[in-house]
N, C-alpha and C. Protein backbone atom coordinates (compact mmCIF):
# COMPACT_ATOMS: atom_id res chain seq x y z
N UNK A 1 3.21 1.16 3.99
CA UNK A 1 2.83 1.39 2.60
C UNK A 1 1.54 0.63 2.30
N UNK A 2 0.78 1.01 1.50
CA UNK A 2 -0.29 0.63 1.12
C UNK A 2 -0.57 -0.07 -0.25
N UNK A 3 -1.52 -0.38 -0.93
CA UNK A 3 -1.34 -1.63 -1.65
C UNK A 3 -0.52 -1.28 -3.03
N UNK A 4 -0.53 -0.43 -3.69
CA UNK A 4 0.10 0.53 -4.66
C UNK A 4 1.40 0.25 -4.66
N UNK A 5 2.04 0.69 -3.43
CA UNK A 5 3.28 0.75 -3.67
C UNK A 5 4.17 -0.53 -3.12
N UNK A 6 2.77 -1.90 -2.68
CA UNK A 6 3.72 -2.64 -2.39
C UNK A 6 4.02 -3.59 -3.52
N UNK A 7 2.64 -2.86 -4.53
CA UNK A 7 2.48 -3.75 -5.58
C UNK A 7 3.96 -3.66 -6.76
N UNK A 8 4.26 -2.07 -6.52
CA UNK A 8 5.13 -1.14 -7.19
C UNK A 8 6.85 -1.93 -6.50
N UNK A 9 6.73 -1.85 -5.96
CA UNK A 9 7.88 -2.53 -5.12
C UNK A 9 8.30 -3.90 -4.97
N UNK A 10 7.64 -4.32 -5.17
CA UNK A 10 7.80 -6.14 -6.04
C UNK A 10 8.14 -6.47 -7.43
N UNK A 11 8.40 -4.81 -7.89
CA UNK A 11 9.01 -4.94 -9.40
C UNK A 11 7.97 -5.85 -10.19
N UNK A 12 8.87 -6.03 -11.12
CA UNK A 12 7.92 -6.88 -12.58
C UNK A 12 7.53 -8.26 -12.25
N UNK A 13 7.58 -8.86 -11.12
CA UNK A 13 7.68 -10.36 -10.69
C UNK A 13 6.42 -10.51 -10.40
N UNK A 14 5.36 -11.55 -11.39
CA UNK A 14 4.19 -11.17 -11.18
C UNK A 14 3.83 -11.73 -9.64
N UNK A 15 4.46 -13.16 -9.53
CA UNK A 15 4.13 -13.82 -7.75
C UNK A 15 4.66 -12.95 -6.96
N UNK A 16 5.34 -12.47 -6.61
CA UNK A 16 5.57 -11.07 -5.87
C UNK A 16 4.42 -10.21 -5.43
N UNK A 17 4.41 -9.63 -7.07
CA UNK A 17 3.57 -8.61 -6.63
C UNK A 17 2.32 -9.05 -6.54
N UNK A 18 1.83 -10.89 -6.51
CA UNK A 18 0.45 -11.03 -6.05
C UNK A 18 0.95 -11.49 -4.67
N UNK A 19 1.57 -11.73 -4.44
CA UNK A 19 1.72 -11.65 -2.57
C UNK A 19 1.81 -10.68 -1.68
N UNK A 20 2.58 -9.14 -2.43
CA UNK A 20 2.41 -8.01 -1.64
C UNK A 20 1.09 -7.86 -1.80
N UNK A 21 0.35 -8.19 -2.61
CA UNK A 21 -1.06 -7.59 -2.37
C UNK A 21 -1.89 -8.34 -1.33
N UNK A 22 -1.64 -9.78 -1.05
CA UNK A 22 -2.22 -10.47 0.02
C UNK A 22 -1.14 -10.35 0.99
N UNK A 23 -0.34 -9.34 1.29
CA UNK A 23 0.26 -9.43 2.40
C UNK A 23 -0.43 -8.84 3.62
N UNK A 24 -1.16 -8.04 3.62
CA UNK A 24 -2.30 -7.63 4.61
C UNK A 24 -3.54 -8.98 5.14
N UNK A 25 -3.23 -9.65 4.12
CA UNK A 25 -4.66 -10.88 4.12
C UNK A 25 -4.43 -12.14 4.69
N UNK A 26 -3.17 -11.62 4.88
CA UNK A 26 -2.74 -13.40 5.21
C UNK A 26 -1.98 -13.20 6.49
N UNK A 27 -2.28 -14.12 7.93
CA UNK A 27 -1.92 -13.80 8.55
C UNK A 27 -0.77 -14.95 9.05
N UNK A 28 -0.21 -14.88 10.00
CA UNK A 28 0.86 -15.82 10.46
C UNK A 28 1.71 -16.29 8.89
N UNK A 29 2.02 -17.46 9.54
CA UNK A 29 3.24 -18.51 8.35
C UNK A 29 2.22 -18.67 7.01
N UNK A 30 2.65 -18.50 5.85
CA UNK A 30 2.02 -18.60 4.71
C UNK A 30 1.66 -20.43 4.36
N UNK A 31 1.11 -20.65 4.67
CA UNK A 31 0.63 -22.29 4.09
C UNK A 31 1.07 -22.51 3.06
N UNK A 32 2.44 -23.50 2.55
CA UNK A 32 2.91 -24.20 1.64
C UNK A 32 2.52 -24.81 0.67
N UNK A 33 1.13 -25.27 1.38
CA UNK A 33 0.12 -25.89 0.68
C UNK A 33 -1.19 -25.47 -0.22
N UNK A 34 -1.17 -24.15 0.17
CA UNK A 34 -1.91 -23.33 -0.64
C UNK A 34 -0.90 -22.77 -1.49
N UNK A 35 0.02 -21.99 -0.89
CA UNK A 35 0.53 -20.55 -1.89
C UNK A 35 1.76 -21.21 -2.24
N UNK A 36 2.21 -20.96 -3.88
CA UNK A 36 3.70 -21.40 -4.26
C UNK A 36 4.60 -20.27 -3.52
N UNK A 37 5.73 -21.05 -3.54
CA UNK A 37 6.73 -20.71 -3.21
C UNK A 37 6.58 -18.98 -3.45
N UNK A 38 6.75 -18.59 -4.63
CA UNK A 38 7.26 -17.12 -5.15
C UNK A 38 6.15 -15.92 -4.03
N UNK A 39 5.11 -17.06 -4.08
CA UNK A 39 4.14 -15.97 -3.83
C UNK A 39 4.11 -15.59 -2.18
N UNK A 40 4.56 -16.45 -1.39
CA UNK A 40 4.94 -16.62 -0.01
C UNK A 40 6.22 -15.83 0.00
N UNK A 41 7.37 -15.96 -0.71
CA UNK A 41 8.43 -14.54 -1.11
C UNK A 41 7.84 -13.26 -1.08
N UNK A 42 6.48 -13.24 -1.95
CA UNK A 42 6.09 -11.40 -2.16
C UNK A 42 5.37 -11.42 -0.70
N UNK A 43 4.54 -12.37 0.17
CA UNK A 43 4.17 -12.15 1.58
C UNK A 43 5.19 -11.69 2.03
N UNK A 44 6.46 -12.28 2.39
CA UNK A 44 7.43 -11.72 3.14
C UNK A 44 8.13 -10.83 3.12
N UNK A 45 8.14 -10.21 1.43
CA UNK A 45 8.76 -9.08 0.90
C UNK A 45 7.59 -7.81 1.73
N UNK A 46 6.53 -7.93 1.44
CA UNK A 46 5.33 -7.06 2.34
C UNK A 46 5.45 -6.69 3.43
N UNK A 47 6.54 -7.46 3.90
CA UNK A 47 6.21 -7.80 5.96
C UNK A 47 7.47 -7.25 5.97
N UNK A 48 8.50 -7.48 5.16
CA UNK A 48 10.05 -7.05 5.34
C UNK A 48 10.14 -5.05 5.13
N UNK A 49 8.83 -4.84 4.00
CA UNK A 49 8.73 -3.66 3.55
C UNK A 49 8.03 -2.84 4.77
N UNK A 50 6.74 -3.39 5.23
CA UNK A 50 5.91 -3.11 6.50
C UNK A 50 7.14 -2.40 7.81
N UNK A 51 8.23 -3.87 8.36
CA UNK A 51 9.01 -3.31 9.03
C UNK A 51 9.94 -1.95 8.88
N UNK A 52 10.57 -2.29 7.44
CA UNK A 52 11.49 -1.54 6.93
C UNK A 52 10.60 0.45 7.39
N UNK A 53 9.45 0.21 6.65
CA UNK A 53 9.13 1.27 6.83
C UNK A 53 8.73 1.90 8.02
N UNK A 54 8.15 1.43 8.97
CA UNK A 54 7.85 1.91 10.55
C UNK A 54 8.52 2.02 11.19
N UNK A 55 10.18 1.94 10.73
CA UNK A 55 11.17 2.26 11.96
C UNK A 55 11.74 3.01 11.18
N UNK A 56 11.64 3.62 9.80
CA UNK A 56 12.48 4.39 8.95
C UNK A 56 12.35 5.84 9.99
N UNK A 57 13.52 6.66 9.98
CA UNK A 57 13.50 7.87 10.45
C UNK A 57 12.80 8.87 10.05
N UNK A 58 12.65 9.22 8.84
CA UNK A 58 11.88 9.62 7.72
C UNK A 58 10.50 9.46 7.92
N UNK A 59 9.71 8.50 8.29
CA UNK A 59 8.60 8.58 8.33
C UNK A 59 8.18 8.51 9.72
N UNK A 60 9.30 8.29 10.47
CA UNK A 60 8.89 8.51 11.92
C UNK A 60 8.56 10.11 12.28
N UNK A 61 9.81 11.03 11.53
CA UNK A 61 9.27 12.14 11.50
C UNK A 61 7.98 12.56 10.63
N UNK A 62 7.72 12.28 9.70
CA UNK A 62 6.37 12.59 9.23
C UNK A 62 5.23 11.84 9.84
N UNK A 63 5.31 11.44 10.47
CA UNK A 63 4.21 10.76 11.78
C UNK A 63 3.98 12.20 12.58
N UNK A 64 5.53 12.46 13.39
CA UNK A 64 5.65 13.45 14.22
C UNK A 64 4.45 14.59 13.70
N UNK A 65 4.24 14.85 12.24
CA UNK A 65 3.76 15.94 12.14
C UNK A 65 2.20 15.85 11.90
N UNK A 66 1.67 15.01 12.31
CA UNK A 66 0.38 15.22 12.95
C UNK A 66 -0.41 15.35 14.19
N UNK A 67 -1.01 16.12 13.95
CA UNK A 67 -1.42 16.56 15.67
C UNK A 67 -2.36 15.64 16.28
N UNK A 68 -2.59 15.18 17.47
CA UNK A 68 -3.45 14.69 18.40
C UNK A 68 -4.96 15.00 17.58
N UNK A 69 -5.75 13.84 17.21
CA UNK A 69 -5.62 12.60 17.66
C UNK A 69 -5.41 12.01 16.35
N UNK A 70 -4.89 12.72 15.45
CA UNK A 70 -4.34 11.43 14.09
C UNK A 70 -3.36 11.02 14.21
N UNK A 71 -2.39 11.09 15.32
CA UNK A 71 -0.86 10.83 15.43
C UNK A 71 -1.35 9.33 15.81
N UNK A 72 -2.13 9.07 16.62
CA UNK A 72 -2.40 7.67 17.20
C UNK A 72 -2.93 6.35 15.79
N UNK A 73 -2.89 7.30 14.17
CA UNK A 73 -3.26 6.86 13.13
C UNK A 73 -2.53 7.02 11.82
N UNK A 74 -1.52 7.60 12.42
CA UNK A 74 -0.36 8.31 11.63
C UNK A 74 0.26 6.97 10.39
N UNK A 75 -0.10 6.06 11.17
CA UNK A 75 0.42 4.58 9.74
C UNK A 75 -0.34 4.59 8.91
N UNK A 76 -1.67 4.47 9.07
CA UNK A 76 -2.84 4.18 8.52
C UNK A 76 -2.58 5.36 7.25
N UNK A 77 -2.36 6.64 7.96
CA UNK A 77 -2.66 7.99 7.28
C UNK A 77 -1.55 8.13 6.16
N UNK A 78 -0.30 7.63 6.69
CA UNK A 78 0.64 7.76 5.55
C UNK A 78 0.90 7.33 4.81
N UNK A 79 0.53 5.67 5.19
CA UNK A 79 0.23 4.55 3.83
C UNK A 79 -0.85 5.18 3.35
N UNK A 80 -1.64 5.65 3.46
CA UNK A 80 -2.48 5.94 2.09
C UNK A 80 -2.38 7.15 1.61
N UNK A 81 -2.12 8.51 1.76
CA UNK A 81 -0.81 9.52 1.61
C UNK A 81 0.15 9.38 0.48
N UNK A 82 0.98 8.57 1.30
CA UNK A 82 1.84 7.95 0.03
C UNK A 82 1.60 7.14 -0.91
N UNK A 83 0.70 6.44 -0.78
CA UNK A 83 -0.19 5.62 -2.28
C UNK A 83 -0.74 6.65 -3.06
N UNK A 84 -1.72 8.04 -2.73
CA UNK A 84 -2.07 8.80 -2.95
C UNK A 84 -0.96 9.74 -3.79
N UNK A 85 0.59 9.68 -3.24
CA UNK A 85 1.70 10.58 -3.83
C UNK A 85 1.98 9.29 -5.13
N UNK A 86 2.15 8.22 -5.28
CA UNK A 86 2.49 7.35 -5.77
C UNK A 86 1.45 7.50 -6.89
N UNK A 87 -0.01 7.26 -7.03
CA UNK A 87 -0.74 7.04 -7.98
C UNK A 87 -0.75 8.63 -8.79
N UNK A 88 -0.81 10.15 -8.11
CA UNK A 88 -1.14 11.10 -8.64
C UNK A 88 0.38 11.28 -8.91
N UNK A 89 1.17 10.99 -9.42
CA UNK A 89 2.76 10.98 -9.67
C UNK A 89 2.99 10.06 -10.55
N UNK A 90 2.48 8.77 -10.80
CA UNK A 90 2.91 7.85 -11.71
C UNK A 90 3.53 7.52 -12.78
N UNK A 91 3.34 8.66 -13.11
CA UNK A 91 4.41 8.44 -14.39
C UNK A 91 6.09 8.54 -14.24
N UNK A 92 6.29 9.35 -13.10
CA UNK A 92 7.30 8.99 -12.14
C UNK A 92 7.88 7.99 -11.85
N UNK A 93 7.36 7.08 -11.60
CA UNK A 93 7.46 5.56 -10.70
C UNK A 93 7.55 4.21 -11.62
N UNK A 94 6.79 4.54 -12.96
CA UNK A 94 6.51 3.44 -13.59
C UNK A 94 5.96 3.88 -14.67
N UNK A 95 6.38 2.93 -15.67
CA UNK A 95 6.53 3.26 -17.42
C UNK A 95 4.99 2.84 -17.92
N UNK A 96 4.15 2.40 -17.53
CA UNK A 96 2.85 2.10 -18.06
C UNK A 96 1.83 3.61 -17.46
N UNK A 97 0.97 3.38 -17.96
CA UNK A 97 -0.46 4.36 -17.71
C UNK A 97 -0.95 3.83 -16.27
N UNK A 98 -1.18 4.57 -15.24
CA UNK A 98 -1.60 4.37 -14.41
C UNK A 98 -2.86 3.47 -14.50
N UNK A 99 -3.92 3.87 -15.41
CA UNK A 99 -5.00 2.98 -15.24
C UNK A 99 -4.81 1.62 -15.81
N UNK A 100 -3.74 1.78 -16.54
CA UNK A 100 -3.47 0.25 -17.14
C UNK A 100 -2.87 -0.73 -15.95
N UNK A 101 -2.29 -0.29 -15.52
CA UNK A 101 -1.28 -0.77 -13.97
C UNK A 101 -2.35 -1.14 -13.18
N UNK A 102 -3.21 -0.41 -13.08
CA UNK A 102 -4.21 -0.71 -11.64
C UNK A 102 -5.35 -1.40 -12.78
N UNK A 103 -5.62 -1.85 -13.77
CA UNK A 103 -6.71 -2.75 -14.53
C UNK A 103 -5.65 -4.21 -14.13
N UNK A 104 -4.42 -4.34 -14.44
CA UNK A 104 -3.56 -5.48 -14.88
C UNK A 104 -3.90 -5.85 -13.01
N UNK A 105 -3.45 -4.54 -12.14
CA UNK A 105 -3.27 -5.84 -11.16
C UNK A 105 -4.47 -6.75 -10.17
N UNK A 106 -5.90 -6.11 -10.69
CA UNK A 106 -7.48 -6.54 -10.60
C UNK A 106 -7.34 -7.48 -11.19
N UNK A 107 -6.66 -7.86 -12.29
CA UNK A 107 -6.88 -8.96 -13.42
C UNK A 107 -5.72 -9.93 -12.64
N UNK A 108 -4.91 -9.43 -12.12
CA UNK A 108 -3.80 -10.23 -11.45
C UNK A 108 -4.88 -10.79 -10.27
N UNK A 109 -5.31 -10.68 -9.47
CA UNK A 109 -6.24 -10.93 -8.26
C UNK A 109 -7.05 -11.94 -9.38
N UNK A 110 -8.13 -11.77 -9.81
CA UNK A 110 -8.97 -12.27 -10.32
C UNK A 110 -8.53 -13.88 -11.18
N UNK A 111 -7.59 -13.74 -11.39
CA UNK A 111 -6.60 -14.86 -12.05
C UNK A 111 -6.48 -16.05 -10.82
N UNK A 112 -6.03 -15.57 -10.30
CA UNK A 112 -5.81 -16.20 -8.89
C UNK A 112 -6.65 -16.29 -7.67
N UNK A 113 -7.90 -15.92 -8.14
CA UNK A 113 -9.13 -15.69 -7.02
C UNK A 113 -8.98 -16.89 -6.03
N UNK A 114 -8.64 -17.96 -6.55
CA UNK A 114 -8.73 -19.66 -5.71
C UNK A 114 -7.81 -19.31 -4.43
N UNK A 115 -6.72 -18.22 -4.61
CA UNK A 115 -5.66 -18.15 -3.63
C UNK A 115 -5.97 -17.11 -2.29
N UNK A 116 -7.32 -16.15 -3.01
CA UNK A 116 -7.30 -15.16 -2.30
C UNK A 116 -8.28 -15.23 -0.94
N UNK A 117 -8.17 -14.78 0.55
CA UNK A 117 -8.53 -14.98 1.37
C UNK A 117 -10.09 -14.45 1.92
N UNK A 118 -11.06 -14.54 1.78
CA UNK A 118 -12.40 -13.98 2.11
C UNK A 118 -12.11 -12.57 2.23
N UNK A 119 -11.42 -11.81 2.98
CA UNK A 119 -11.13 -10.53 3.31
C UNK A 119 -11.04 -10.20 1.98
N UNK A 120 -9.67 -10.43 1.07
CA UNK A 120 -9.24 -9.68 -0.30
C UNK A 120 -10.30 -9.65 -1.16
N UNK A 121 -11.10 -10.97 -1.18
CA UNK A 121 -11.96 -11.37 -1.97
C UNK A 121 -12.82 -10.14 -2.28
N UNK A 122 -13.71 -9.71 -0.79
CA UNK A 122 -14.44 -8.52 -0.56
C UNK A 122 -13.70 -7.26 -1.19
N UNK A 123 -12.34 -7.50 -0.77
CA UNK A 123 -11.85 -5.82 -1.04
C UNK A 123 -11.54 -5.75 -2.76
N UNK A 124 -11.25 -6.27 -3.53
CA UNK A 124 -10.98 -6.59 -4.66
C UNK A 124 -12.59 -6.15 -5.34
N UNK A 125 -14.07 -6.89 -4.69
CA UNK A 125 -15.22 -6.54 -5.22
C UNK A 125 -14.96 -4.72 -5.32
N UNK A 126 -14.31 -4.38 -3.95
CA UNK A 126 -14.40 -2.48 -3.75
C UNK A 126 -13.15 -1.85 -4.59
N UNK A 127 -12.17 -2.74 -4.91
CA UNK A 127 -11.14 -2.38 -5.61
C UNK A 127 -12.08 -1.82 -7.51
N UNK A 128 -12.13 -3.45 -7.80
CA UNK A 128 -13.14 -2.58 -8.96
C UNK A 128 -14.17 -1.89 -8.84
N UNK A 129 -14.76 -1.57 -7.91
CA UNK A 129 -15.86 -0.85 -8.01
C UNK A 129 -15.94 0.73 -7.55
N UNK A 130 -14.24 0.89 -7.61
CA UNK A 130 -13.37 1.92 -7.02
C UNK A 130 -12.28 3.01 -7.91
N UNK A 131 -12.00 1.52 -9.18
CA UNK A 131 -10.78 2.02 -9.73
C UNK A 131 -9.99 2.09 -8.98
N UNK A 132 -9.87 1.04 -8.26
CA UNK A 132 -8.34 1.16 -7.36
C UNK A 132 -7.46 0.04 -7.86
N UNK A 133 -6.23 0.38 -7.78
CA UNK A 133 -5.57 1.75 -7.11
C UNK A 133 -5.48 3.16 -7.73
N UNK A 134 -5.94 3.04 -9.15
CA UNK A 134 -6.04 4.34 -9.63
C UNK A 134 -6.83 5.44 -9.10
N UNK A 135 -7.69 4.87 -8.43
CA UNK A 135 -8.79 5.84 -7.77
C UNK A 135 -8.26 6.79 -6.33
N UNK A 136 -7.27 6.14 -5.79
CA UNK A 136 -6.05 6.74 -5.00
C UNK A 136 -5.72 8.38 -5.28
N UNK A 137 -5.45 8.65 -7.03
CA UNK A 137 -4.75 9.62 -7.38
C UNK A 137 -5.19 10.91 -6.68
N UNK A 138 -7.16 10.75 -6.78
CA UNK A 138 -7.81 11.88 -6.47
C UNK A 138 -8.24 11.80 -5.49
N UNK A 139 -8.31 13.22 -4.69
CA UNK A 139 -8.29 13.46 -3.13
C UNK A 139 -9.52 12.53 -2.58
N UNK A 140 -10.77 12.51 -3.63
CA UNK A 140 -12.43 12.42 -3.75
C UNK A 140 -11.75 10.48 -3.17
N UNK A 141 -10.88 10.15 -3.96
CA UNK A 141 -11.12 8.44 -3.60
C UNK A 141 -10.00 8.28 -2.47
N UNK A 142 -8.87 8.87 -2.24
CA UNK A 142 -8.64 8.91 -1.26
C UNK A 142 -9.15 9.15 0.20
N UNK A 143 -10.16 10.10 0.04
CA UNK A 143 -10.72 10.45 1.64
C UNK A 143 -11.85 9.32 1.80
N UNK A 144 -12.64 9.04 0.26
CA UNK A 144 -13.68 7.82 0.87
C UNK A 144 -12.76 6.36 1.54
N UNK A 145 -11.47 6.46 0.79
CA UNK A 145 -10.90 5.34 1.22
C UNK A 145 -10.59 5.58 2.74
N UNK A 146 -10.23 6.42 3.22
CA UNK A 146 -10.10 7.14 4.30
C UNK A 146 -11.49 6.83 5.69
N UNK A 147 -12.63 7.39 4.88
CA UNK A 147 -13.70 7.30 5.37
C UNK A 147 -13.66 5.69 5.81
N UNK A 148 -13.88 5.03 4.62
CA UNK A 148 -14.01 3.26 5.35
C UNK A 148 -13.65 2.50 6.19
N UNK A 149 -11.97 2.77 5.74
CA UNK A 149 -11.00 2.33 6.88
C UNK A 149 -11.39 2.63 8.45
N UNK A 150 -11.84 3.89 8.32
CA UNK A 150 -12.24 4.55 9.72
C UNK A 150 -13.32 3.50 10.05
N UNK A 151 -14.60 3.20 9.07
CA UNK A 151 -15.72 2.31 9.27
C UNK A 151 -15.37 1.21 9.65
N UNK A 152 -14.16 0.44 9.60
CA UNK A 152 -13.86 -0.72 9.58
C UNK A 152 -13.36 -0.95 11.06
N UNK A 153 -12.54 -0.18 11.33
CA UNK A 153 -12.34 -0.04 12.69
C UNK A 153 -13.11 -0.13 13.91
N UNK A 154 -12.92 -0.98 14.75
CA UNK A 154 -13.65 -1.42 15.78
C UNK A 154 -13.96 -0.20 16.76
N UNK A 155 -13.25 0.88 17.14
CA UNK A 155 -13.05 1.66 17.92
C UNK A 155 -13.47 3.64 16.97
N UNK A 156 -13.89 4.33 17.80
CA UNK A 156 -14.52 5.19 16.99
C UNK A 156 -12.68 5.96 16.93
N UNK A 157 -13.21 6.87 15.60
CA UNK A 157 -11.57 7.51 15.28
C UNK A 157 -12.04 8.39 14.42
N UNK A 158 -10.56 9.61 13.88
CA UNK A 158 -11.11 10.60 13.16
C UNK A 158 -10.76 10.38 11.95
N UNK A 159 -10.77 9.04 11.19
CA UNK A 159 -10.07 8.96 9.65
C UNK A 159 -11.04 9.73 9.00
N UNK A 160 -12.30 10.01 9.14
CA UNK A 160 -13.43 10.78 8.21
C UNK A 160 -12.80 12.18 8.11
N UNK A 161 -12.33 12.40 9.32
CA UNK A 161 -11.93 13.99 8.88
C UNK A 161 -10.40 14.41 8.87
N UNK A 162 -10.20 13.36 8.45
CA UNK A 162 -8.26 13.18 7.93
C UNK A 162 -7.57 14.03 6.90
N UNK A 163 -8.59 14.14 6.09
CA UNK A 163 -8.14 14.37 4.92
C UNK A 163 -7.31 15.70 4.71
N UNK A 164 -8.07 16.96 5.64
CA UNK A 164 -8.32 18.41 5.61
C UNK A 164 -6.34 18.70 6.37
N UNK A 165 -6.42 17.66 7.54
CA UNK A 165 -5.75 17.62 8.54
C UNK A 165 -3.95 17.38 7.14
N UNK A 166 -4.65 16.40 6.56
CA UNK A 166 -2.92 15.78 5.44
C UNK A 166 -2.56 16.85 4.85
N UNK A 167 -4.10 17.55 4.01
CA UNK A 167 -3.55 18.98 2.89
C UNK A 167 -3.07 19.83 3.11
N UNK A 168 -3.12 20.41 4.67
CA UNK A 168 -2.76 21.03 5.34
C UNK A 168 -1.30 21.06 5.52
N UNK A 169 -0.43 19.62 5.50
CA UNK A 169 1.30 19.07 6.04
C UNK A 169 1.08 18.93 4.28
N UNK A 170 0.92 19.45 3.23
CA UNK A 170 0.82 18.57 1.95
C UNK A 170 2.42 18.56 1.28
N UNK A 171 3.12 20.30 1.35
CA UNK A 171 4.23 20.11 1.19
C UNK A 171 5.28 19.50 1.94
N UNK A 172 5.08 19.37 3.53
CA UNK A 172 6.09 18.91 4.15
C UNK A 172 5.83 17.11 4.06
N UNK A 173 4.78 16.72 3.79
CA UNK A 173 4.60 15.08 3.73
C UNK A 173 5.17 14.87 2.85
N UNK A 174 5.10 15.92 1.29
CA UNK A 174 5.79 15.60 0.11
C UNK A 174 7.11 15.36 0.56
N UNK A 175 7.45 16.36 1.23
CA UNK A 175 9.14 16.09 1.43
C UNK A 175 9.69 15.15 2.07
N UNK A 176 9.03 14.67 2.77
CA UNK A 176 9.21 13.05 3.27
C UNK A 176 9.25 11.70 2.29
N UNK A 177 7.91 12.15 1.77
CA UNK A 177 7.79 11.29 0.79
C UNK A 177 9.09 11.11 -0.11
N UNK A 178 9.48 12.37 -0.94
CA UNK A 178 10.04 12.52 -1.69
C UNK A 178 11.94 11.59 -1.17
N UNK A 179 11.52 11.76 0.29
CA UNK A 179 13.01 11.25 0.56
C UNK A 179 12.75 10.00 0.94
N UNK A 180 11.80 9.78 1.50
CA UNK A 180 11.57 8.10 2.09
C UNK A 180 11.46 7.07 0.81
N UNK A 181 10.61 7.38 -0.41
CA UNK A 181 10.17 6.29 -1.23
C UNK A 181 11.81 6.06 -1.90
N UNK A 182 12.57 6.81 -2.04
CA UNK A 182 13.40 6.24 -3.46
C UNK A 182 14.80 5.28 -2.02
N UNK A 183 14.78 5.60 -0.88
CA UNK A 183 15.48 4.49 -0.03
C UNK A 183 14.27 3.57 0.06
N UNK A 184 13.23 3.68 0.19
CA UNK A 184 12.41 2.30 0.49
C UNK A 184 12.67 1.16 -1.20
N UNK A 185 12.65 1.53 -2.57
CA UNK A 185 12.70 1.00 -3.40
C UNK A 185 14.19 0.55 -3.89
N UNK A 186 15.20 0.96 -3.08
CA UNK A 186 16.47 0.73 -2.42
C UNK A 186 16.82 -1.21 -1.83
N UNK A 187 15.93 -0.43 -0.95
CA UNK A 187 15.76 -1.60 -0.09
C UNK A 187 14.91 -2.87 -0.62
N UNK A 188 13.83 -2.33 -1.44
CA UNK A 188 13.03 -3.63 -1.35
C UNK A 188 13.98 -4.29 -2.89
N UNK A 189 14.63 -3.72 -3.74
CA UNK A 189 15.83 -4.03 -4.72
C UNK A 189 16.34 -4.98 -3.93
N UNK A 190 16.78 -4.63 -2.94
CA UNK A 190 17.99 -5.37 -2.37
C UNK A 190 17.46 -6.69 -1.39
N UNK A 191 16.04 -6.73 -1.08
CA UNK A 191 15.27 -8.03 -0.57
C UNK A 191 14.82 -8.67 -1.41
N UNK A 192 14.74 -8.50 -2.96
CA UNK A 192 14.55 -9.32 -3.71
C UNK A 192 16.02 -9.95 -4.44
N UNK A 193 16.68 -9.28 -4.50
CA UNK A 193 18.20 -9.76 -4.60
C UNK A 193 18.75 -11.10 -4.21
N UNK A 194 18.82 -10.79 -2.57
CA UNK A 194 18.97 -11.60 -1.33
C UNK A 194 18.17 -12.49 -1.38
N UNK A 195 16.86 -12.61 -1.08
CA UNK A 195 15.85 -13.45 -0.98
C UNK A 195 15.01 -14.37 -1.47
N UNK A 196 14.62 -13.47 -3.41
CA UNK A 196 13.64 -13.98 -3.69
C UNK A 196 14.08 -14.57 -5.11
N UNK A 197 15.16 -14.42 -5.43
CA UNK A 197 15.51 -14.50 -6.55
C UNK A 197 17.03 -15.59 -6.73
């Protein structure tokens, strides 16, 4: 899952959901000494969600359904897919205005800039200068997001021409989607239950 829905999935807990968002940024054991407690919870809630989802059956089959050579990118492609089903759906998922949700959680980052890691720092400059995660909804900010990722990558790949390849599976990804997200928000209920609370 991608940053949207890990943000979405940490529920109303604001340290949560500023740790799923540095859960990509932060690597190994969370430093005690930097990050409070709660917020080292939403890291692990990220990493618990990360696992949860790459062995789900459900999205193992919607992996299955891309052809050579995006299958070798099939994570990359569906976390942002499903952020993409998540933001152009929102009112679905969550009781605020999408653009209000994705202003609050820039302002959530920015609050806490002292915590955030050189990497986020940068991506947060592209977040606002993106409308993200709202900028997700439409295909136009999805494929540039698409495009970058590919840029970022050390190794050459086809994320530039991903996009054509997703619209193509659009109803059958939905149907994945449609069955994978409401057990993934299942689950991450039940790791904040257990864990964080």
């Amino acid at each position: 899952m991608n940053h949207l829905a890990h943000a979405l999935l940490a529920g109303d807990h604001e340290a949560l959901r500023l740790g799923g968002l540095l859960g990509d940024f932060v690597h190994g054991r969370p430093d005690t000494a930097v990050f409070p407690a709660a917020v080292i919870a939403g890291i692990r809630l990220h990493r618990a969600i990360d696992v949860y989802t790459d062995a789900h059956p459900v999205v193992l089959a919607a992996k299955a359904q891309l052809p050579s050579p995006y299958r070798r990118y099939a994570g990359i492609l569906l976390d942002m897919w499903f952020d993409h089903c998540l933001a152009r759906d929102f009112s679905r998922w969550h009781a605020s205005p999408l653009d209000q949700y994705s202003q609050a959680l820039r302002r959530l980052l920015l609050r806490n800039e002292a915590l955030l890691p050189p990497a986020l720092r940068q991506f947060l400059a592209y977040m606002q200068a993106h409308d993200l995660p709202a900028g997700y909804a439409g295909l136009a900010g999805l494929d540039r997001a698409l495009v970058g990722i590919g840029q970022r990558l050390r190794r050459a790949n086809p994320l530039d021409s991903a996009l054509p390849v997703l619209l193509e599976r659009h109803d059958l990804l939905q149907q994945h989607f449609e069955l994978f997200y409401p057990q993934l928000q299942a689950f991450a209920r039940g790791w904040i239950s257990e864990h964080a609370c």
